[in-house]
Protein backbone atom coordinates (compact mmCIF):
# COMPACT_ATOMS: atom_id res chain seq x y z
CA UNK A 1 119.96 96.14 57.35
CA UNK A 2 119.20 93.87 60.23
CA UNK A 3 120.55 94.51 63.61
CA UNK A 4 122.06 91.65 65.74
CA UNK A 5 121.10 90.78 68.94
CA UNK A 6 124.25 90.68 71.62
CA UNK A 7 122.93 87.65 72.98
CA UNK A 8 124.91 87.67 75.77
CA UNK A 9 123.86 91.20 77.05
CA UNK A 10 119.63 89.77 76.73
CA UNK A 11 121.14 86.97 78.91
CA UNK A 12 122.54 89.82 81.54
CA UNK A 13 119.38 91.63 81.51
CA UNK A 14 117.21 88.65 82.13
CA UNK A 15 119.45 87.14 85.13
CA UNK A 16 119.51 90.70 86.57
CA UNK A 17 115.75 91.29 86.42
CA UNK A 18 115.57 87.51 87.67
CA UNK A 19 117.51 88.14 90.62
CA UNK A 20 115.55 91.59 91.22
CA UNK A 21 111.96 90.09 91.34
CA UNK A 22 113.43 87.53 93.59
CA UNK A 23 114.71 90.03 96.49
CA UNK A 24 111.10 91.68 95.88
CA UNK A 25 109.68 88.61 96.99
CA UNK A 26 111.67 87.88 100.11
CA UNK A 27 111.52 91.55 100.74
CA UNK A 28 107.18 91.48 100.54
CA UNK A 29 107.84 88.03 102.62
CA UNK A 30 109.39 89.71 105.09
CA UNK A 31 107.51 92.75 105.95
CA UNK A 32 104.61 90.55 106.00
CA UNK A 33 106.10 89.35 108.93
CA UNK A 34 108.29 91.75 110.55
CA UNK A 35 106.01 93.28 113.35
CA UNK A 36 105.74 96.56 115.14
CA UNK A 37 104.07 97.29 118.27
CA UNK A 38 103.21 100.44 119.88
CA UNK A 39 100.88 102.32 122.48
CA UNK A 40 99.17 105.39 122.39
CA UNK A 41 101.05 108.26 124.29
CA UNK A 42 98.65 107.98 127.51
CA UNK A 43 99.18 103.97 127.20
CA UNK A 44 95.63 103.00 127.30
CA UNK A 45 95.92 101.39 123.50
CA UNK A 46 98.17 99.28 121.84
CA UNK A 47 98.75 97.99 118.59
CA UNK A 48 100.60 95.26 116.78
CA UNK A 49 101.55 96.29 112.81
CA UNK A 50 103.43 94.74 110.18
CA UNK A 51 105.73 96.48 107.78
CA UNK A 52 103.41 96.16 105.07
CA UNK A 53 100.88 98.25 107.17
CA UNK A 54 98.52 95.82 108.31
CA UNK A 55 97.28 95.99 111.65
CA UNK A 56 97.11 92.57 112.70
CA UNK A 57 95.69 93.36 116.65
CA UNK A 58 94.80 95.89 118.82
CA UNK A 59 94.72 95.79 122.68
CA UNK A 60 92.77 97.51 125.42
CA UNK A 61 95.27 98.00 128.27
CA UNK A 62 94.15 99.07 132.22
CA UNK A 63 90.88 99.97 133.51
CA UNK A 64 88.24 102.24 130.84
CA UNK A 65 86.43 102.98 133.98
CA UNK A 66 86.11 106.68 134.36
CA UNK A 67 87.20 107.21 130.73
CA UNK A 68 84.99 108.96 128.44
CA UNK A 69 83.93 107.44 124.89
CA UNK A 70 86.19 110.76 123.42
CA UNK A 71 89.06 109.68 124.98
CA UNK A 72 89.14 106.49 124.46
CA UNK A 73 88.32 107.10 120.58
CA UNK A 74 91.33 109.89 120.72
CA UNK A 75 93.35 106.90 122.46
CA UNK A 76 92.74 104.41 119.34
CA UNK A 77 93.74 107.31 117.01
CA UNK A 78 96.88 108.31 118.38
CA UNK A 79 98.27 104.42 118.20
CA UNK A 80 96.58 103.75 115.08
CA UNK A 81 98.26 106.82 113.64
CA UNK A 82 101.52 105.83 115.17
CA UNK A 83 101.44 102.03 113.72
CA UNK A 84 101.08 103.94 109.91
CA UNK A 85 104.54 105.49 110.99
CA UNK A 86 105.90 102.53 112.74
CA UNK A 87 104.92 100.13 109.88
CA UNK A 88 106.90 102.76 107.20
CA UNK A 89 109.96 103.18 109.77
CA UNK A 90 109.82 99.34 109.16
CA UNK A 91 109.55 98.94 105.24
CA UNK A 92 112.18 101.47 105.33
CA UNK A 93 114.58 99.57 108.12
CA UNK A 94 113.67 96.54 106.04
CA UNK A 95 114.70 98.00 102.85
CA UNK A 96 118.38 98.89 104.13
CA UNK A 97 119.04 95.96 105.18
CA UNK A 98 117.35 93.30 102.63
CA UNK A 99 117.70 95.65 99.44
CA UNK A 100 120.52 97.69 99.60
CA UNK A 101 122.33 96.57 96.88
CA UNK A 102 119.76 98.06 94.55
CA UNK A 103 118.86 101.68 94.70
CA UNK A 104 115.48 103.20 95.65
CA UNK A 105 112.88 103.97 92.75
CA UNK A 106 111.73 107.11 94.80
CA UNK A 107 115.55 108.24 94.71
């Protein structure tokens, strides 16, 4: 016996899953541009990172002199480290407010 096909309900399905991929896109749009910046705690480095993660500059700030190769290395790290964070606080600020009519995968 063959089963029919609620036509109507396919229709639903596809519009919905139409109008899902489309916020995807603006959302990936978005945190491609949506930037971050921030320095390391002593304030020697700082970085500029977008919400998808990529770090799209870094900047030496003050004088290196009398600085030691270590510290400026630890310096890097600390606002490197901080961009990952900034860049998910982002996704995730960028999510509420672009997406949050549909709920989270992860949920």
């Amino acid at each position: 016996m063959p089963r029919e096909i609620d036509e109507a309900w396919v229709d639903e399905a596809i519009a919905r899953y139409r109008r899902i991929e489309s916020a995807q896109a603006e959302f990936d749009r978005a945190a491609a541009i949506m930037a971050v910046t921030v320095r390391s705690s002593d304030g020697t480095v700082e970085v500029d990172v977008t919400a998808t993660g990529v770090i799209t500059d870094v900047r030496i700030l003050g004088s290196l002199h009398g600085r030691t190769g270590r510290e400026l290395s630890a310096a890097v790290t600390a606002a490197v480290t901080a961009a990952t964070e900034a860049a998910r606080w982002a996704r995730e600020k960028l999510r509420a407010e672009a997406l949050a009519d549909y709920p989270s995968l992860a949920d």
